[in-house]
N, C-alpha and C. Protein backbone atom coordinates (compact mmCIF):
# COMPACT_ATOMS: atom_id res chain seq x y z
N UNK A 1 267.65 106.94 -56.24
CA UNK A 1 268.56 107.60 -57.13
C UNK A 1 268.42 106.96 -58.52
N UNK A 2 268.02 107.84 -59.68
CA UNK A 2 268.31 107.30 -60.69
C UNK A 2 269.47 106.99 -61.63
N UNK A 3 269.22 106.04 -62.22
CA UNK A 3 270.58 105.18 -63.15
C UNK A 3 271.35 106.56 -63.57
N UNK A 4 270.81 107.63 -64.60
CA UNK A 4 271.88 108.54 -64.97
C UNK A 4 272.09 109.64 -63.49
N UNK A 5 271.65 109.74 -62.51
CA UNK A 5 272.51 110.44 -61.63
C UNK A 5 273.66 109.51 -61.02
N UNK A 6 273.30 108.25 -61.11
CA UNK A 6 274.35 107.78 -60.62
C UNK A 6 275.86 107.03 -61.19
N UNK A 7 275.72 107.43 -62.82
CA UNK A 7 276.52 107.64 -63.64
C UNK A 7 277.18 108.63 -63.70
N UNK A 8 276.36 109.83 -63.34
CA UNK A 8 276.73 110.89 -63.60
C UNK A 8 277.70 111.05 -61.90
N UNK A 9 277.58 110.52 -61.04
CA UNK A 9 278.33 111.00 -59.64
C UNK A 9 279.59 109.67 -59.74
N UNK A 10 279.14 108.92 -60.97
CA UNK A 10 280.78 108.08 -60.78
C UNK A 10 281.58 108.57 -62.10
N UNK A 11 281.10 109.55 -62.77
CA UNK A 11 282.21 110.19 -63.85
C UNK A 11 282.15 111.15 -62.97
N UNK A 12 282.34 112.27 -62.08
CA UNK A 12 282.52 112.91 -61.09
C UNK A 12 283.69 113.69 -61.25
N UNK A 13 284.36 114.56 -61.42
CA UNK A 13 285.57 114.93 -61.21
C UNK A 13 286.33 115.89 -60.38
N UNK A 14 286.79 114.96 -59.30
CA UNK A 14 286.93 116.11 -57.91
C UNK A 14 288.15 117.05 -58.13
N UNK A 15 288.45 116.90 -59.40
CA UNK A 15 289.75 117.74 -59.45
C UNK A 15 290.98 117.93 -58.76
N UNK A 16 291.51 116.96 -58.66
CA UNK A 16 292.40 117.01 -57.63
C UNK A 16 294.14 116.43 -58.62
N UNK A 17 294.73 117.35 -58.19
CA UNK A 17 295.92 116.53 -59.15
C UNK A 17 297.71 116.85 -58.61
N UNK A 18 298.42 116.33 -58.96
CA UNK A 18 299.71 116.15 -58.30
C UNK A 18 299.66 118.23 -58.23
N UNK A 19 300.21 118.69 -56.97
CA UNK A 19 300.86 119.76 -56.64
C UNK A 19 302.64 120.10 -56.67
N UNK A 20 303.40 120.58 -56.89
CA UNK A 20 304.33 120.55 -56.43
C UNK A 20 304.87 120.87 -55.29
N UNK A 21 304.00 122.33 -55.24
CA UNK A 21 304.64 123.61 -54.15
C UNK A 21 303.17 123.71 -53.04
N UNK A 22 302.83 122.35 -53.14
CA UNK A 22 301.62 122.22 -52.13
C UNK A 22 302.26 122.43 -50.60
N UNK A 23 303.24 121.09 -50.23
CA UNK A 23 303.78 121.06 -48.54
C UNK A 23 304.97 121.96 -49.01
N UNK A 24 305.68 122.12 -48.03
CA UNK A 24 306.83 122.15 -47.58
C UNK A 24 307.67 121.04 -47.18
N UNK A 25 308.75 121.15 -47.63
CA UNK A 25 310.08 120.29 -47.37
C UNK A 25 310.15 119.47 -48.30
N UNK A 26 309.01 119.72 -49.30
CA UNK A 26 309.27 118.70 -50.80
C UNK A 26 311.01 118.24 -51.36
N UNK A 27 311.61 119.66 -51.35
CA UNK A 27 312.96 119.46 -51.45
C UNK A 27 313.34 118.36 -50.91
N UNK A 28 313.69 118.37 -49.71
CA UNK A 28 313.88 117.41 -48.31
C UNK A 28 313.53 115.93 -48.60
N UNK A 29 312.07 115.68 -48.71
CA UNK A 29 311.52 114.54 -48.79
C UNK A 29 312.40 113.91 -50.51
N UNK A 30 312.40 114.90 -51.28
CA UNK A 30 313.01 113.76 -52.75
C UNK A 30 314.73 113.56 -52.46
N UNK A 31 315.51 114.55 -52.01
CA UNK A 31 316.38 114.12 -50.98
C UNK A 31 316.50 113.11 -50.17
N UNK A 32 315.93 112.81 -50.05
CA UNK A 32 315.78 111.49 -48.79
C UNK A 32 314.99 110.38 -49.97
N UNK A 33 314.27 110.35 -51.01
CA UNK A 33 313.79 109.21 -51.49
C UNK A 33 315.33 108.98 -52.43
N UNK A 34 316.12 110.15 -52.95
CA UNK A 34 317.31 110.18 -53.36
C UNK A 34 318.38 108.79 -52.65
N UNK A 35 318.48 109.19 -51.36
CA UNK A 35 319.46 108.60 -50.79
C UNK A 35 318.93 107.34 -50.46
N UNK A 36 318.04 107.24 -50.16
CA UNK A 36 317.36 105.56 -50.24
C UNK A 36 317.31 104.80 -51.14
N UNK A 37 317.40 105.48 -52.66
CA UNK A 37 317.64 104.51 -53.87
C UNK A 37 319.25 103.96 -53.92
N UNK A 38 319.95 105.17 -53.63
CA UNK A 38 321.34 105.05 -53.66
C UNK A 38 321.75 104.10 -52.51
N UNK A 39 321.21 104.05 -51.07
CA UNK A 39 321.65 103.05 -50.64
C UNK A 39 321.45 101.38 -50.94
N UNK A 40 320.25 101.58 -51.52
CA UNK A 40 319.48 100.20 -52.33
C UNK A 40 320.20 99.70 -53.23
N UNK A 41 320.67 100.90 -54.04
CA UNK A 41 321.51 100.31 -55.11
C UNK A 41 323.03 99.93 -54.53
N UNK A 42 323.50 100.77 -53.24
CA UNK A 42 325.07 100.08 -52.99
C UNK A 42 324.70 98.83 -52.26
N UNK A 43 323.40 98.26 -52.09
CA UNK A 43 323.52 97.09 -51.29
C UNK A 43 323.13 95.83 -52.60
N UNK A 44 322.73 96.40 -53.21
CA UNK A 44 322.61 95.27 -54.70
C UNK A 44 323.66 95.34 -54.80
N UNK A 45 324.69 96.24 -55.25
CA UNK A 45 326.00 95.55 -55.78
C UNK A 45 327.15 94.90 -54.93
N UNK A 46 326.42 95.04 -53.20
CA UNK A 46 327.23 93.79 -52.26
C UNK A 46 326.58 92.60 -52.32
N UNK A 47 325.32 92.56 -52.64
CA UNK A 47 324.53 90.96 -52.80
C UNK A 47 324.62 91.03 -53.58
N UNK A 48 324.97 91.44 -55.08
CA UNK A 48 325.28 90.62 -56.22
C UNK A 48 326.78 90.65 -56.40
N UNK A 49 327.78 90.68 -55.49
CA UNK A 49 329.17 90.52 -55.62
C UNK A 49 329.31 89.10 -54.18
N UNK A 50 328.85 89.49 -53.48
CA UNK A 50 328.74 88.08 -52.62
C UNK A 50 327.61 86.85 -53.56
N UNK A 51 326.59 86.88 -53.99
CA UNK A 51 326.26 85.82 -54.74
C UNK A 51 326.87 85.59 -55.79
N UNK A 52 327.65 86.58 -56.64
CA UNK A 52 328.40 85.97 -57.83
C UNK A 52 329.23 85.12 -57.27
N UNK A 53 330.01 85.37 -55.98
CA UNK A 53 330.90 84.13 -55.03
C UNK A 53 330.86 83.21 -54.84
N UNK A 54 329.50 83.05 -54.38
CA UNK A 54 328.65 81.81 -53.37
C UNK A 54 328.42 80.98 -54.66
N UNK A 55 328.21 81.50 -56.07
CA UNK A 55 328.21 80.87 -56.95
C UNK A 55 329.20 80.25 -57.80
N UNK A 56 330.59 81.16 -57.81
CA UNK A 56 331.32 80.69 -58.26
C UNK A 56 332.21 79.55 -57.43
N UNK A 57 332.27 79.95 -55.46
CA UNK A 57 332.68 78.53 -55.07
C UNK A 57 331.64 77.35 -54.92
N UNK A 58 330.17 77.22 -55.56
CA UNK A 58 329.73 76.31 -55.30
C UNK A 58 330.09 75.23 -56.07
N UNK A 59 330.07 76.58 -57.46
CA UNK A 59 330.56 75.66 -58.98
C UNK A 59 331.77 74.67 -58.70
N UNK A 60 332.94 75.54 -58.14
CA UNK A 60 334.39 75.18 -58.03
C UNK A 60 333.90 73.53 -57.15
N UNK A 61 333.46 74.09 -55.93
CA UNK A 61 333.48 72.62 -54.98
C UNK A 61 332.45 71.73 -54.88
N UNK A 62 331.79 71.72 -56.06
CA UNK A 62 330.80 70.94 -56.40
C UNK A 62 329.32 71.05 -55.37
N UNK A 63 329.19 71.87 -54.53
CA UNK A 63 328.45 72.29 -54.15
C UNK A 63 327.19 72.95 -55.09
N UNK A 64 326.61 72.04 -55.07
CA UNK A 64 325.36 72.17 -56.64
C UNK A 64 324.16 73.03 -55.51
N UNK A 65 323.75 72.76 -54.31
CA UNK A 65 322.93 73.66 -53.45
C UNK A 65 323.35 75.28 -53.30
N UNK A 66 324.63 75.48 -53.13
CA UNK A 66 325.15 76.84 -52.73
C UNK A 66 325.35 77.09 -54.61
N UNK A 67 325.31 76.55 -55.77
CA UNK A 67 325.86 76.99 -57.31
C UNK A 67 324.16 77.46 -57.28
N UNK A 68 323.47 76.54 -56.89
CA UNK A 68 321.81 77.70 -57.57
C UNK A 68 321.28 78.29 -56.75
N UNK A 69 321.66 78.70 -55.36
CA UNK A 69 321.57 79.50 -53.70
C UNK A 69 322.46 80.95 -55.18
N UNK A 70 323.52 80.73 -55.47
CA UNK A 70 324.21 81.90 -55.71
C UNK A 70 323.58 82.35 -57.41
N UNK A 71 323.43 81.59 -57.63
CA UNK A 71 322.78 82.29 -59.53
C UNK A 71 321.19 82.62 -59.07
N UNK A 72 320.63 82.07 -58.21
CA UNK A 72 319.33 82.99 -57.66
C UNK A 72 319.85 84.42 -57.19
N UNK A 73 320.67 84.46 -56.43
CA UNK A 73 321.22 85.78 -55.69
C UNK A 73 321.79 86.79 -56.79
N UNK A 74 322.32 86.11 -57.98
CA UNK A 74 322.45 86.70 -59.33
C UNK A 74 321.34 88.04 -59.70
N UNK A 75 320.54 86.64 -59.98
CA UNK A 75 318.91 86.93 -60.81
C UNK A 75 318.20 88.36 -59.57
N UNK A 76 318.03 88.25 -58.61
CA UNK A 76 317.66 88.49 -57.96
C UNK A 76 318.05 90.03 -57.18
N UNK A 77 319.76 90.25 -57.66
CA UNK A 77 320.11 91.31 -57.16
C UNK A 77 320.27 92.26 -58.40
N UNK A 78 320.45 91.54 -59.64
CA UNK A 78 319.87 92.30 -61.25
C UNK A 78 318.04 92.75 -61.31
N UNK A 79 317.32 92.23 -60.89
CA UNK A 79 315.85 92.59 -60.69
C UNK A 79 316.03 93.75 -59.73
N UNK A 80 316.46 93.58 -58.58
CA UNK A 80 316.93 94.72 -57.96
C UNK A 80 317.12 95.87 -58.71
N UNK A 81 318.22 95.38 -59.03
CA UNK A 81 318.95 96.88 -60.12
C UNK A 81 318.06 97.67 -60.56
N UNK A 82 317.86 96.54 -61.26
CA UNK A 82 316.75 97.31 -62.30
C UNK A 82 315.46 97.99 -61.84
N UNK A 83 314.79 97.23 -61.04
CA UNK A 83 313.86 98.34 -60.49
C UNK A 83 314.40 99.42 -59.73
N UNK A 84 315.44 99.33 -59.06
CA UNK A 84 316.10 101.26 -58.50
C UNK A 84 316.14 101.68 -59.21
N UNK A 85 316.70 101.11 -60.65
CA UNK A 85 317.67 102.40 -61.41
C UNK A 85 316.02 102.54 -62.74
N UNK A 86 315.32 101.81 -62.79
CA UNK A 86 314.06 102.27 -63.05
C UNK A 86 312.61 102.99 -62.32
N UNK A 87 313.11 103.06 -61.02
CA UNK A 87 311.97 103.58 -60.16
C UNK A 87 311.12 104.82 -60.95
N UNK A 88 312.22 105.79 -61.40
CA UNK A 88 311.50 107.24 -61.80
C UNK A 88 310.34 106.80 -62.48
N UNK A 89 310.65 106.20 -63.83
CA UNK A 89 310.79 105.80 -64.86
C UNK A 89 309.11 105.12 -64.59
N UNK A 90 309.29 103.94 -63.94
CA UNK A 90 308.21 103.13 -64.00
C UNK A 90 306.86 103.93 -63.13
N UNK A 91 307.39 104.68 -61.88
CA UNK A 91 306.54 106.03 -61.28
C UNK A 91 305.76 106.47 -62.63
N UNK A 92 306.78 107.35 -63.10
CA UNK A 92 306.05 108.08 -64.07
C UNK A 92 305.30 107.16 -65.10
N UNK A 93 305.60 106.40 -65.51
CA UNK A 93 304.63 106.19 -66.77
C UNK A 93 303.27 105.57 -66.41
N UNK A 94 303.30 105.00 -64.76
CA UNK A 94 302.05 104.95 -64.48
C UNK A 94 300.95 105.82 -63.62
N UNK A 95 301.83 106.42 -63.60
CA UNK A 95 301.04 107.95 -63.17
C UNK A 95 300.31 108.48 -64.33
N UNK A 96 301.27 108.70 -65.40
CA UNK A 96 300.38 109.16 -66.79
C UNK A 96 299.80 108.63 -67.52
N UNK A 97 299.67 107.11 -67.03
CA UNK A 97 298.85 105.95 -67.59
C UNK A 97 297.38 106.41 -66.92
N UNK A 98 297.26 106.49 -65.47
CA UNK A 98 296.44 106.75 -64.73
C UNK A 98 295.75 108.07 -64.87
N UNK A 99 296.53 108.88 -65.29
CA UNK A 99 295.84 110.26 -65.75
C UNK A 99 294.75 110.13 -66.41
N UNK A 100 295.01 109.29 -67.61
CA UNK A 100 294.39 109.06 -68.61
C UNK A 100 293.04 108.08 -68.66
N UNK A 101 293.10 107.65 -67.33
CA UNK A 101 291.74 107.26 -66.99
C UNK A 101 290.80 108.03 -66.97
N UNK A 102 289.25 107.35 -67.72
CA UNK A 102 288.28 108.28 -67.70
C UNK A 102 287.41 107.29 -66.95
């Protein structure tokens, strides 16, 4: 095989690109990725209401192991957040980052 055919079969373009109304039950399925963010997100705001705790009685009782056990659980259930309540968001822009690959 020569060098430009085989340039030419890795710029290739099989054409293939997001469908909407390809399957069935699409509805269904973002429904359900729906309710999985939402439960993600009501369980961040019980681990970051129990670690704001764990942090504030470590502070109180000098418990310096359970004060940075609970400001990790802080940090940690805000990273959370933020990636649920950014999921779409970060999906999309690297999808259309990727488009744009040649």
């Amino acid at each position: 095989m020569h060098l430009t055919e085989q340039v030419i079969q890795l710029a290739y373009d099989p054409g293939i690109k997001p469908n909407e109304g390809g399957l069935p039950g699409l509805n269904v399925l973002k429904q359900v990725m729906g309710s999985l963010n939402l439960f993600g997100l009501i369980a961040v705001v019980g681990s970051l209401a129990v670690s704001a705790g764990v942090w504030a009685w470590g502070h109180h009782s000098g418990g310096h192991q359970a004060e940075a056990n609970g400001k990790k659980g802080v940090l940690v259930s805000a990273g959370a957040a933020l990636l649920l309540g950014a999921a779409n968001g970060v999906v999309a822009f690297f999808s259309t980052l990727g488009t744009q690959v040649r």
